[in-house]
N, C-alpha and C. Protein backbone atom coordinates (compact mmCIF):
# COMPACT_ATOMS: atom_id res chain seq x y z
N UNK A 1 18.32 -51.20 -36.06
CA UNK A 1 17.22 -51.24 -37.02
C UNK A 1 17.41 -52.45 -37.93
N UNK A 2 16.39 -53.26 -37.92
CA UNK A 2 16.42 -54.61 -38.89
C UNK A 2 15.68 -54.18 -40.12
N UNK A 3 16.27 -55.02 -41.25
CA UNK A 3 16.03 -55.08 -42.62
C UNK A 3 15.02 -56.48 -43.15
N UNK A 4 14.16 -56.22 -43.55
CA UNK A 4 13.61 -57.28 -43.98
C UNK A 4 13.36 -57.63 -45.69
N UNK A 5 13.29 -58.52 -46.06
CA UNK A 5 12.97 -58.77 -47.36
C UNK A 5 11.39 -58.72 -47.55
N UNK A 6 10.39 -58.28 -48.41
CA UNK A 6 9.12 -58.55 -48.43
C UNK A 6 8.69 -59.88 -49.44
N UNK A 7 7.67 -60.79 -48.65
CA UNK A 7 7.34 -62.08 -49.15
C UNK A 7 5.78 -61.91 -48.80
N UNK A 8 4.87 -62.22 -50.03
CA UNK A 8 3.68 -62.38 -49.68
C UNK A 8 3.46 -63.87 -48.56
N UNK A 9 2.46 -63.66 -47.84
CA UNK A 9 2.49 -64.96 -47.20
C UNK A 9 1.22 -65.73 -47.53
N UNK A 10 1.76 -66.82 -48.62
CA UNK A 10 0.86 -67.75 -49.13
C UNK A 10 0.41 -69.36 -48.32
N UNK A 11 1.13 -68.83 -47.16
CA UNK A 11 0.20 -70.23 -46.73
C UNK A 11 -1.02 -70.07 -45.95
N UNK A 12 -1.27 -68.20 -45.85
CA UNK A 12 -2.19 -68.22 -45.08
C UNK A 12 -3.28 -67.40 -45.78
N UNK A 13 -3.03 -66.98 -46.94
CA UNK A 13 -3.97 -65.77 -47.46
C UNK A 13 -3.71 -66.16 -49.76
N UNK A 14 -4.70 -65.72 -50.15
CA UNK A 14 -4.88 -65.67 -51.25
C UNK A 14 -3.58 -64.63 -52.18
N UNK A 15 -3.02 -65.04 -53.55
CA UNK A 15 -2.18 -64.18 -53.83
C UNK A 15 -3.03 -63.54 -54.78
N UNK A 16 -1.98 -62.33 -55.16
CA UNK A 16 -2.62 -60.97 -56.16
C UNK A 16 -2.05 -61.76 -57.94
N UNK A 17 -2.44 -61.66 -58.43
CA UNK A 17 -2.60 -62.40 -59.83
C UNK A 17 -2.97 -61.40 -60.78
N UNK A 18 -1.91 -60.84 -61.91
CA UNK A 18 -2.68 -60.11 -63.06
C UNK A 18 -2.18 -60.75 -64.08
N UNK A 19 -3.39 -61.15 -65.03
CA UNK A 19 -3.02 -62.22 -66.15
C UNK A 19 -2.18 -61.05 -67.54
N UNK A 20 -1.11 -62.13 -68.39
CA UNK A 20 -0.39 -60.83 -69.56
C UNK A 20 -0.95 -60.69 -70.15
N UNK A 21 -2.29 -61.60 -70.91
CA UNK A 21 -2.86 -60.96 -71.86
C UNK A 21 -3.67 -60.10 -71.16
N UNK A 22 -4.39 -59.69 -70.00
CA UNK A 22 -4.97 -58.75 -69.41
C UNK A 22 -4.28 -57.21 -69.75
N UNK A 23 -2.94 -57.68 -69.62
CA UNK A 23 -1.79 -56.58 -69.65
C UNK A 23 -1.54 -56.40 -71.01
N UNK A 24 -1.60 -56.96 -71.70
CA UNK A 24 -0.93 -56.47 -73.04
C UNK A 24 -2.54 -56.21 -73.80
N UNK A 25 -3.57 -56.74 -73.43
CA UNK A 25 -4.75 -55.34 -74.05
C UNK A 25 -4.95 -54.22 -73.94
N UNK A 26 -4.73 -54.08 -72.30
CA UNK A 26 -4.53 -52.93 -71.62
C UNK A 26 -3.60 -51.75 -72.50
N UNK A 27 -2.12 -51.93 -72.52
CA UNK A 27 -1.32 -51.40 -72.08
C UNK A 27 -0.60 -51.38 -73.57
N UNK A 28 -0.63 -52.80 -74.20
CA UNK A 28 -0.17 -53.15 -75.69
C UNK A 28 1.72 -53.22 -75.05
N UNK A 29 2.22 -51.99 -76.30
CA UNK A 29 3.66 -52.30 -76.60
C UNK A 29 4.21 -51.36 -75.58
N UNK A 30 2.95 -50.36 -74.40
CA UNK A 30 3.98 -49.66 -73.48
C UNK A 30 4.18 -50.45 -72.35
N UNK A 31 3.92 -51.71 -71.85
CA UNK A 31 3.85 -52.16 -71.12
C UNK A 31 5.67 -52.80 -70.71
N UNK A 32 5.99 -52.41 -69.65
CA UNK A 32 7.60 -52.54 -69.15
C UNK A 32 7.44 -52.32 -67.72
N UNK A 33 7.58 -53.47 -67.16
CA UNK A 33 7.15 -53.17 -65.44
C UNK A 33 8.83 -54.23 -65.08
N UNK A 34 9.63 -52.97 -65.95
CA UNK A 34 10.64 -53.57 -65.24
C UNK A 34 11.08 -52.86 -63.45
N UNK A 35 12.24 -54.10 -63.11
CA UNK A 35 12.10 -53.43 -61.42
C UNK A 35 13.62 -52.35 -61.65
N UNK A 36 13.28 -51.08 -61.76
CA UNK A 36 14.21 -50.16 -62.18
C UNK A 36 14.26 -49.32 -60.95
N UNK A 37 13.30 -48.85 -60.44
CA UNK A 37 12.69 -47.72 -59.85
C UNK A 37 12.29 -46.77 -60.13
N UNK A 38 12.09 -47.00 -61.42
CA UNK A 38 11.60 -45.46 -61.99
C UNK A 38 10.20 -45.72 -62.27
N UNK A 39 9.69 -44.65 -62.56
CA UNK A 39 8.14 -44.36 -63.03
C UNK A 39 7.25 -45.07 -63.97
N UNK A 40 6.36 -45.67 -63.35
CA UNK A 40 5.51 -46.35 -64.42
C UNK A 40 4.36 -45.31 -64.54
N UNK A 41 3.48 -44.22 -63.92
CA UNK A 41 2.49 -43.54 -63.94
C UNK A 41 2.34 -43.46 -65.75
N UNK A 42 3.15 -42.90 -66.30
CA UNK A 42 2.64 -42.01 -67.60
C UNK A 42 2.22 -43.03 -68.41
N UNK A 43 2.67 -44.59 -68.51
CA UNK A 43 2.10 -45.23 -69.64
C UNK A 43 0.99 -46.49 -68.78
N UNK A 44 0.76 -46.05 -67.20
CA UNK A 44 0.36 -47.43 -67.03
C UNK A 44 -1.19 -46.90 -67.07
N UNK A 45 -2.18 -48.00 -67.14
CA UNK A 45 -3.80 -47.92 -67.12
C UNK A 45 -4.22 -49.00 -66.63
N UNK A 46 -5.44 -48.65 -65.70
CA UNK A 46 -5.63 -49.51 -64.69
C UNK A 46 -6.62 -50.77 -65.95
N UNK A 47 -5.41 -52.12 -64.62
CA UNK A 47 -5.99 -53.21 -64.95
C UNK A 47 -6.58 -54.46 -64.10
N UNK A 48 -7.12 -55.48 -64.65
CA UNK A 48 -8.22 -56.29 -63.70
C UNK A 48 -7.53 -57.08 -63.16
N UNK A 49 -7.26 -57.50 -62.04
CA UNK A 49 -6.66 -58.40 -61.60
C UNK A 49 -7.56 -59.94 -60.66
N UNK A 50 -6.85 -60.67 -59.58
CA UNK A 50 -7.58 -61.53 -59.07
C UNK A 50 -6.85 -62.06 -58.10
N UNK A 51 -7.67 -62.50 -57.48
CA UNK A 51 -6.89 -63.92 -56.25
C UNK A 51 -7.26 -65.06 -56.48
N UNK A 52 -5.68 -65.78 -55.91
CA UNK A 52 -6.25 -67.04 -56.19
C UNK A 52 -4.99 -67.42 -55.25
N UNK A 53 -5.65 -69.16 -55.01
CA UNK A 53 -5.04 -69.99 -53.92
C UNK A 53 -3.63 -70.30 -54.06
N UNK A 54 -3.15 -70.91 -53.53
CA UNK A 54 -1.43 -71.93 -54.19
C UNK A 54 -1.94 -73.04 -54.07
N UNK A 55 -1.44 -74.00 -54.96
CA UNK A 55 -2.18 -75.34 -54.35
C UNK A 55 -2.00 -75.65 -53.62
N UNK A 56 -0.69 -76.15 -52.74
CA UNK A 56 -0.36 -76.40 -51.54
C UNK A 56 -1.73 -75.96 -50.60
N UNK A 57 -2.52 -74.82 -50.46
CA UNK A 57 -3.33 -74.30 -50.23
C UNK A 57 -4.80 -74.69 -50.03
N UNK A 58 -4.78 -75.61 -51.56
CA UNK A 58 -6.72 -75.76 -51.91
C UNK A 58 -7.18 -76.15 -50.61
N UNK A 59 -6.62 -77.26 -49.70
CA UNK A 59 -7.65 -77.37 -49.05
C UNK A 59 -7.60 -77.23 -47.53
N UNK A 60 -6.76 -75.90 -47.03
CA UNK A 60 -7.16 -75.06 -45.97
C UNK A 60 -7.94 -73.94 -46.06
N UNK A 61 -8.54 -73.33 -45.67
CA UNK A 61 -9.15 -71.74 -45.40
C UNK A 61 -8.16 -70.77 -45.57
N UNK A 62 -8.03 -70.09 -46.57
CA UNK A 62 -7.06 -68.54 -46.86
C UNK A 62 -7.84 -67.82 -47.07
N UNK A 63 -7.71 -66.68 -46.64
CA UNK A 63 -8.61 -65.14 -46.92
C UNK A 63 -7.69 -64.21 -47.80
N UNK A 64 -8.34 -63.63 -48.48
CA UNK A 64 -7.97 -62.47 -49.16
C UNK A 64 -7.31 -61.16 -48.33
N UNK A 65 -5.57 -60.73 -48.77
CA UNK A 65 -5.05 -59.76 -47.74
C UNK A 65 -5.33 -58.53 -47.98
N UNK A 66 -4.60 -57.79 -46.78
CA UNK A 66 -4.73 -55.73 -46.85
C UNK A 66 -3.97 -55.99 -47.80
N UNK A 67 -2.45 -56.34 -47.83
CA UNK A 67 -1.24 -56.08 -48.46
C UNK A 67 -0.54 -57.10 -49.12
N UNK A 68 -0.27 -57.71 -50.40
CA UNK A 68 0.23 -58.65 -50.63
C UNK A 68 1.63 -58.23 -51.74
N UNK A 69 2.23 -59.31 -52.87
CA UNK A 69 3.13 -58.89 -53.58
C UNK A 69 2.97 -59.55 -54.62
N UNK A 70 2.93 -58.53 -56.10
CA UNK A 70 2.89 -59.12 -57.59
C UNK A 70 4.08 -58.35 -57.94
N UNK A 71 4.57 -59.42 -58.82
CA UNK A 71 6.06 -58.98 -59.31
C UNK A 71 6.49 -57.36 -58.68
N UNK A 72 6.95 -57.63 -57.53
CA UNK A 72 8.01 -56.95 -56.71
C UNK A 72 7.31 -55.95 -56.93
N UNK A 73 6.01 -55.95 -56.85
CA UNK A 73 4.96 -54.99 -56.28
C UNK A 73 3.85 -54.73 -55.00
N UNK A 74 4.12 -53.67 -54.15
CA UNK A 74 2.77 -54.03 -52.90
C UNK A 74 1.68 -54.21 -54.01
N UNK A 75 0.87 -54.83 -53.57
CA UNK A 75 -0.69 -54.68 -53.60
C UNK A 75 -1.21 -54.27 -52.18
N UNK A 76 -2.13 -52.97 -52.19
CA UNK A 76 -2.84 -52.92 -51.38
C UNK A 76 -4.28 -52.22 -51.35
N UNK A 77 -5.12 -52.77 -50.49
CA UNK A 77 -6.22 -52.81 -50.45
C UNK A 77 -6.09 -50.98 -49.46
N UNK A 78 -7.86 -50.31 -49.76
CA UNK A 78 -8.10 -49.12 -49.45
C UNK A 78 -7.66 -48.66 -48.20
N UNK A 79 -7.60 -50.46 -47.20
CA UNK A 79 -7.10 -50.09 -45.73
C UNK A 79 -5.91 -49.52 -45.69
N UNK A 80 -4.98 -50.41 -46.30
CA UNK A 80 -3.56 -50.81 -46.52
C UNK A 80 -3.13 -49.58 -47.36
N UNK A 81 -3.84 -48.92 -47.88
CA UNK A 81 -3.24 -48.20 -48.64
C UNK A 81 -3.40 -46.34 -47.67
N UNK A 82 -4.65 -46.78 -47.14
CA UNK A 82 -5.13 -45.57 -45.94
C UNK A 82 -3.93 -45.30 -44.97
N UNK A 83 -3.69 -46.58 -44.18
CA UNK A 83 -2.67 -46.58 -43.08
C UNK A 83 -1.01 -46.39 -43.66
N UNK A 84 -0.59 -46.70 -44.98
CA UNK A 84 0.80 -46.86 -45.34
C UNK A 84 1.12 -45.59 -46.15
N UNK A 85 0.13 -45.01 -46.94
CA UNK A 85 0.67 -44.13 -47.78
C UNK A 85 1.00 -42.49 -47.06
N UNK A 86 0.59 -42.54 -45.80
CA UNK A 86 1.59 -41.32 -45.44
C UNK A 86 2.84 -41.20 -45.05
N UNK A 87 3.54 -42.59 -44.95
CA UNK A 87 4.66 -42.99 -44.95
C UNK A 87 5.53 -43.32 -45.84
N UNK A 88 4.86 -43.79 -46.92
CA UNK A 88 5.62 -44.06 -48.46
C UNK A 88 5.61 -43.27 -49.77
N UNK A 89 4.22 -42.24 -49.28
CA UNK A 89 4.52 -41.78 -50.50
C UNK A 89 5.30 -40.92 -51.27
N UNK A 90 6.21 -40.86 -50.47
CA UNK A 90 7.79 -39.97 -51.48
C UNK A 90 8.00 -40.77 -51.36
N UNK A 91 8.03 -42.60 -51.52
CA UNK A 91 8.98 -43.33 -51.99
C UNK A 91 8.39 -43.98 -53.33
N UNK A 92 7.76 -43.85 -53.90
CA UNK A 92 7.01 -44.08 -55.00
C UNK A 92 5.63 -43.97 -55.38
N UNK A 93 5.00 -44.99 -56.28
CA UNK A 93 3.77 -43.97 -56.82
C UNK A 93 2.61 -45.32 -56.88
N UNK A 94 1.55 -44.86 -56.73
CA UNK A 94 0.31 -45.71 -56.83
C UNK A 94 -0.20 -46.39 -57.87
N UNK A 95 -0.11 -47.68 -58.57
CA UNK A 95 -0.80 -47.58 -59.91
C UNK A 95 -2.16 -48.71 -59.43
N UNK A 96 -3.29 -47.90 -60.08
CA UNK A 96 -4.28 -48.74 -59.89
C UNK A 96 -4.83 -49.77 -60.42
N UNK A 97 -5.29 -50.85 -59.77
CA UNK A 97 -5.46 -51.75 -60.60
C UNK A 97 -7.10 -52.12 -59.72
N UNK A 98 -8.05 -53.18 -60.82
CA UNK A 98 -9.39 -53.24 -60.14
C UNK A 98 -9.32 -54.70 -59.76
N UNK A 99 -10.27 -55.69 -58.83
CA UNK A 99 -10.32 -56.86 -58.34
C UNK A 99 -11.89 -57.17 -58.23
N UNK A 100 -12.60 -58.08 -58.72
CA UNK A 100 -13.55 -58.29 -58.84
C UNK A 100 -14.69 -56.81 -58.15
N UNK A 101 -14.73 -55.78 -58.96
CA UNK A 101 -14.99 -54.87 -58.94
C UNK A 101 -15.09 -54.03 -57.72
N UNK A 102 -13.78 -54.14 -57.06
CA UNK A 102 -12.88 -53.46 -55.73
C UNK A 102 -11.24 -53.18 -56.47
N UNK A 103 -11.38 -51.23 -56.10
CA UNK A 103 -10.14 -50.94 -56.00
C UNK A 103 -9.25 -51.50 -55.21
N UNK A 104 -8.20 -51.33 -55.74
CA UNK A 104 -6.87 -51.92 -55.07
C UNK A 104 -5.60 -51.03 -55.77
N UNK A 105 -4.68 -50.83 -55.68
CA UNK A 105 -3.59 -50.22 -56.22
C UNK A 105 -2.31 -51.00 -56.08
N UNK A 106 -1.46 -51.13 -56.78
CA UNK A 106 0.12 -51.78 -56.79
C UNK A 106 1.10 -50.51 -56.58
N UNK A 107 1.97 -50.78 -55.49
CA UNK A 107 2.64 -49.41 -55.32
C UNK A 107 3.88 -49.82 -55.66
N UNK A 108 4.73 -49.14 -56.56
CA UNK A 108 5.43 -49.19 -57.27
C UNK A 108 6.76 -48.38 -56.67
N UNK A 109 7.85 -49.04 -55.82
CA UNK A 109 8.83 -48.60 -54.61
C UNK A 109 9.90 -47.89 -55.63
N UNK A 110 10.06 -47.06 -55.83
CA UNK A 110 10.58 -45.85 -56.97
C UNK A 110 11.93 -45.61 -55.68
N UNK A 111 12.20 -46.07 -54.42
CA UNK A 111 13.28 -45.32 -53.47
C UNK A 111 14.63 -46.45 -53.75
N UNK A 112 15.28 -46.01 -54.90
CA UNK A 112 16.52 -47.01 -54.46
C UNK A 112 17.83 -46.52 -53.73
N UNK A 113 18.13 -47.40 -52.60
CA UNK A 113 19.30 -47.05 -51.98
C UNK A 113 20.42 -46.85 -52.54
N UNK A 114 21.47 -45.87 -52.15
CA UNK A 114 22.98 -45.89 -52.85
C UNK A 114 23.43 -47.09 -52.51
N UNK A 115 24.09 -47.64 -53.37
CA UNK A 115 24.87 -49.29 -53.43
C UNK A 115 26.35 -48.84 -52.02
N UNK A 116 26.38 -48.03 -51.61
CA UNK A 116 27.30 -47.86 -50.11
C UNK A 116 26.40 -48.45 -49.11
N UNK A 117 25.48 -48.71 -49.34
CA UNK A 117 24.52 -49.32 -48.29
C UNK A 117 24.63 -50.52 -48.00
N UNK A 118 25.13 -51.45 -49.26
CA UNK A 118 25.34 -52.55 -49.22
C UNK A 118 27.05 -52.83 -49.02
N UNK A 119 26.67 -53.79 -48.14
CA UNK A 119 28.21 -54.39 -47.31
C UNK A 119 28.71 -55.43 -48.12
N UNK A 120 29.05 -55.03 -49.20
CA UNK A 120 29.55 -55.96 -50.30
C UNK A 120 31.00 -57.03 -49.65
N UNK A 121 31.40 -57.13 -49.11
CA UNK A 121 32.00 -58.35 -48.44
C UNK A 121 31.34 -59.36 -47.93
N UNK A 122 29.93 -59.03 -47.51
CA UNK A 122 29.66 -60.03 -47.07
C UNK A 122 28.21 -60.34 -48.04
N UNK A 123 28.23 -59.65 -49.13
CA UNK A 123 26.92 -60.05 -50.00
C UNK A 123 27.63 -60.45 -51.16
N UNK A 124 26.83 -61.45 -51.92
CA UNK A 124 27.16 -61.90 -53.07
C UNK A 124 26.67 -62.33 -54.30
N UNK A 125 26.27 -61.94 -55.06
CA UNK A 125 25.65 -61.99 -56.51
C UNK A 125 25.53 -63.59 -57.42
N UNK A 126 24.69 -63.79 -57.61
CA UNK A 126 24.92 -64.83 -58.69
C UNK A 126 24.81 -64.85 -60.18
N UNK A 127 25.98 -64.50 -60.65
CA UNK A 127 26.10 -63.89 -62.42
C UNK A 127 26.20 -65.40 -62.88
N UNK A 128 26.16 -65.96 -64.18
CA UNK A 128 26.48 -66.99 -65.39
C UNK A 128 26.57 -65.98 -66.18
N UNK A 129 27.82 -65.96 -67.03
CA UNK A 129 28.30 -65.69 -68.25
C UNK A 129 27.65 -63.88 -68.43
N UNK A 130 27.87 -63.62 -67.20
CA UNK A 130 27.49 -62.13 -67.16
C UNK A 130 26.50 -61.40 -66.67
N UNK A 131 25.42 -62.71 -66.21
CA UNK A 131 24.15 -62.08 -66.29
C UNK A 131 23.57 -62.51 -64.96
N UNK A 132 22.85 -61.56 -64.71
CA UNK A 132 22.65 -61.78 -63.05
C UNK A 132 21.24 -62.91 -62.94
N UNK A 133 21.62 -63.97 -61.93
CA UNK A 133 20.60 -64.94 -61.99
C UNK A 133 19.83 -64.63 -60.80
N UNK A 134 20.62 -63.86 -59.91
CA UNK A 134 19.98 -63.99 -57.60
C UNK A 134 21.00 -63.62 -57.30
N UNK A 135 20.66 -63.55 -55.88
CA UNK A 135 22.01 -62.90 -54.57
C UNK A 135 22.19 -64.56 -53.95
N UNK A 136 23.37 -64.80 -54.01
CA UNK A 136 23.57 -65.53 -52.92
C UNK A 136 23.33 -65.07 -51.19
N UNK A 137 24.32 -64.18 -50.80
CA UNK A 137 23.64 -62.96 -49.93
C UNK A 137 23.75 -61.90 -49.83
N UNK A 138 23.38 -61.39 -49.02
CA UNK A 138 23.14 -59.70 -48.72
C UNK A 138 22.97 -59.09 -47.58
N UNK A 139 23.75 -58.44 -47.20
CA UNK A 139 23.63 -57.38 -45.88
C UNK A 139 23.40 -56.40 -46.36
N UNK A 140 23.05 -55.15 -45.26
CA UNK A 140 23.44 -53.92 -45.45
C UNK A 140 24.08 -53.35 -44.61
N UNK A 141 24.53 -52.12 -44.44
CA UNK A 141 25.02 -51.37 -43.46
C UNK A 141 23.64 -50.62 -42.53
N UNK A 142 23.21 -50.80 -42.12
CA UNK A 142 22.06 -49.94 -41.25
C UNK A 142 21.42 -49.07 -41.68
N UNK A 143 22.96 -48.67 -40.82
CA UNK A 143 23.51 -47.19 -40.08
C UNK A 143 23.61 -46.72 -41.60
N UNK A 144 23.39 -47.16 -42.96
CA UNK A 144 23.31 -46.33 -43.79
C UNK A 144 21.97 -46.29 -44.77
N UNK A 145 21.19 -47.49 -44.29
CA UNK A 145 19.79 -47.08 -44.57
C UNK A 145 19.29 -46.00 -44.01
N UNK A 146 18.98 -45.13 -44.51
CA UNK A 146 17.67 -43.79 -43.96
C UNK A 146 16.61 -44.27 -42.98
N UNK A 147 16.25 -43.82 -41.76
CA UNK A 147 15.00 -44.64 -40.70
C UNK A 147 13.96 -43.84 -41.66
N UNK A 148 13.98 -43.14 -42.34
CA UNK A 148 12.55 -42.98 -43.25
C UNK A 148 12.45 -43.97 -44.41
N UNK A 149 13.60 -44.44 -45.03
CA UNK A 149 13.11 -45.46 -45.93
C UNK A 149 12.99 -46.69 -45.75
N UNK A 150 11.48 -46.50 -45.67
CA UNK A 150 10.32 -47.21 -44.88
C UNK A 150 11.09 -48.44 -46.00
N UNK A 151 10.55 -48.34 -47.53
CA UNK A 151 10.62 -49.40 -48.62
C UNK A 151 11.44 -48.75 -49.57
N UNK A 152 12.02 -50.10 -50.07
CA UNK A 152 13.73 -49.52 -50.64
C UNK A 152 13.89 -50.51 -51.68
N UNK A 153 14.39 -50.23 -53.01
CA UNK A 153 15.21 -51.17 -53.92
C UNK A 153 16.44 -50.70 -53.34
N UNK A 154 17.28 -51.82 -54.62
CA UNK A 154 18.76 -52.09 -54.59
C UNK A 154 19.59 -52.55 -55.62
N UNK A 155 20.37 -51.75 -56.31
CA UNK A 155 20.58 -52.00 -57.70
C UNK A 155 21.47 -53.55 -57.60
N UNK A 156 22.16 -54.05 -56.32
CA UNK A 156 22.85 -55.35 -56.06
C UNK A 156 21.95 -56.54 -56.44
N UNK A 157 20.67 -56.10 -56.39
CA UNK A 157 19.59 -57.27 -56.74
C UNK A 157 19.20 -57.12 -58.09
N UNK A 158 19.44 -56.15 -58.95
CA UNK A 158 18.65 -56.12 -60.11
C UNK A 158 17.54 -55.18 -59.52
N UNK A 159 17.31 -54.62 -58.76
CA UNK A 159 16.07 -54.23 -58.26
C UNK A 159 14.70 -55.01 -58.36
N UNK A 160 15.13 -56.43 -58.07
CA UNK A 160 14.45 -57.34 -58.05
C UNK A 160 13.55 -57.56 -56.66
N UNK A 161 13.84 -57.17 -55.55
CA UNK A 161 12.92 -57.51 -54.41
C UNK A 161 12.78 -55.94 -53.73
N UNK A 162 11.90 -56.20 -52.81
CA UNK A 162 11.39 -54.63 -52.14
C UNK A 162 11.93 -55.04 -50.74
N UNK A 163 12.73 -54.19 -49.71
CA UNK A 163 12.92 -54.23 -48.55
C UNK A 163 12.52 -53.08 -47.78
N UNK A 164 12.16 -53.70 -46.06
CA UNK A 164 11.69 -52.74 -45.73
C UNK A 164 12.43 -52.92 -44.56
N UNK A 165 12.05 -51.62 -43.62
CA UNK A 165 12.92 -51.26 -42.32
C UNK A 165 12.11 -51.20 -41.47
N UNK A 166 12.59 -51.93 -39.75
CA UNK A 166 11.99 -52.16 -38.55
C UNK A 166 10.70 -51.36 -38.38
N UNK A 167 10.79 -49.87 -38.98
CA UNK A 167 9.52 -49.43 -38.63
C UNK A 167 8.24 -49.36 -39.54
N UNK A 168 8.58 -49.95 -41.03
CA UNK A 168 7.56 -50.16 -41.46
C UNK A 168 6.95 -51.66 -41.39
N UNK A 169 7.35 -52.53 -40.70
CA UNK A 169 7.69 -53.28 -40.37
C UNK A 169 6.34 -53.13 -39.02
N UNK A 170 6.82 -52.62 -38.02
CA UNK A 170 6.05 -52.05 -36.79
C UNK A 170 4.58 -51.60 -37.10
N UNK A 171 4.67 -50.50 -37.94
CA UNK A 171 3.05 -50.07 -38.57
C UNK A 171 2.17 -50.51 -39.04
N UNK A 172 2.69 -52.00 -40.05
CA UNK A 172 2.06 -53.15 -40.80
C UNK A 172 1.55 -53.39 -39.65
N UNK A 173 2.16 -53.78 -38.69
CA UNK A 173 1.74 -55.08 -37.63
C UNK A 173 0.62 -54.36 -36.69
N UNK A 174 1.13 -53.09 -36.42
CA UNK A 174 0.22 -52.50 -35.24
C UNK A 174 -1.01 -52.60 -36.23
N UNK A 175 -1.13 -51.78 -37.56
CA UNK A 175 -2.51 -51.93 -37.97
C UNK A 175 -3.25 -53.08 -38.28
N UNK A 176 -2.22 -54.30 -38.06
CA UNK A 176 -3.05 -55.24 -38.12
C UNK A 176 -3.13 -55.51 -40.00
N UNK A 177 -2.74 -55.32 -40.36
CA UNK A 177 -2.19 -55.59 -42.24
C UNK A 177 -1.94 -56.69 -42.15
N UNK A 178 -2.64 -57.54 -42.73
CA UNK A 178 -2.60 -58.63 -43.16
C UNK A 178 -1.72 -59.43 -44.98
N UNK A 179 -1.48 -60.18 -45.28
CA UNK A 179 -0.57 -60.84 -45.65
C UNK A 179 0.90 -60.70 -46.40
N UNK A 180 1.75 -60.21 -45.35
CA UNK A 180 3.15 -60.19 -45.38
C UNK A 180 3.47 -60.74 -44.78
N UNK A 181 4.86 -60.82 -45.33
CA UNK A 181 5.92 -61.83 -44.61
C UNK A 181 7.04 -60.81 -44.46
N UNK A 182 7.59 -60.79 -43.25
CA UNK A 182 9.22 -59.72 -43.01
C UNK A 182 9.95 -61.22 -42.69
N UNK A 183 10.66 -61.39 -44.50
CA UNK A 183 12.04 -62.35 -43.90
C UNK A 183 13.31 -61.71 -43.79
N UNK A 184 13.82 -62.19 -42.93
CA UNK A 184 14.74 -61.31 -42.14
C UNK A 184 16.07 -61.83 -42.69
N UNK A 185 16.07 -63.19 -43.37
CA UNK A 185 17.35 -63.43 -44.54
C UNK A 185 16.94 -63.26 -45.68
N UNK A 186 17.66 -62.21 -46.05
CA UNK A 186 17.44 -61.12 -47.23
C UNK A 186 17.88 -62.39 -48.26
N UNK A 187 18.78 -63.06 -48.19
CA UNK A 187 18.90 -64.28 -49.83
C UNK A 187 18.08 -65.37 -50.03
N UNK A 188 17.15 -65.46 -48.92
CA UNK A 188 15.70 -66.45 -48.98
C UNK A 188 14.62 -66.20 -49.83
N UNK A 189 14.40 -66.79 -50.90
CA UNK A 189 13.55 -67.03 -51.89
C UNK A 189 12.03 -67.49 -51.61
């Protein structure tokens, strides 16, 4: 079973964009979308979001995706959210957000793995003066990821990125879910 890192894929599709002051009218002083894994439901309220190009971008053709990523969040569209959420949803929770007046929701990966998962010999952290900057790298042990956890934090990252496993991986693709990326070197930025 392979591990992938999740990367929106911006050279071919539009990214998910929610502006802070959008967020801090919204939401004011409860607003904390740190990557913990815990629960955002009780203080979050749905907010407006958008797409927009990369520049690298302006001047090919990108379409708007099923599935994309805002701060180490899915975004997904009604398809994306139809086909994935009977698979994820004991791994976290839906928060909605609107897009030029189309639902969409940010799913918020609440499943973090026990740190035995990670093969700490061969992964490695990048601290300055204490404080965690990135992974240099990262394995895991498999055989100790769960084949149900589809999408997974990891307290070795800060719970900074979302990973997923061969078979959610498989389901994206069969349904045809559009803009992800499965990078398969987990310390690639």
């Amino acid at each position: 079973m392979s591990i992938y890192k999740l990367k929106g894929d911006i050279k071919n599709y539009w990214t998910f964009f929610i502006d802070a002051t959008e967020i801090a009218m919204k939401m004011g002083d409860n607003f904390d979308l740190d990557y913990d894994g815990k629960s955002k439901l009780s203080w979050w309220k749905p907010v407006d979001g958008s797409f927009h190009q990369e520049d690298e971008n302006k001047t090919k053709k990108v379409a708007i995706p099923d599935i994309d990523i805002w701060s180490s969040n899915l975004v997904l569209n009604e398809k994306a959210k139809e086909v994935l959420l009977p698979y994820i949803e004991s791994l976290g929770e839906l928060l909605p957000v609107n897009c030029e007046g189309i639902s969409y929701n940010l799913f918020n990966t609440m499943n973090v793995i026990d740190d035995s998962a990670v093969d700490k010999e061969n992964s490695q952290r990048i601290e300055e003066q204490g404080i965690f900057m990135g992974i240099e790298s990262l394995q895991f042990f498999e055989d100790k990821v769960s084949e149900k956890s589809y999408l997974f934090r990891t307290s070795f990252d800060n719970y900074v990125d979302v990973y997923c496993n061969e078979s959610f991986k498989e389901i994206v693709e069969k349904a045809r879910l559009k803009g992800l990326c499965f990078e398969a070197e987990l310390d690639k930025y």
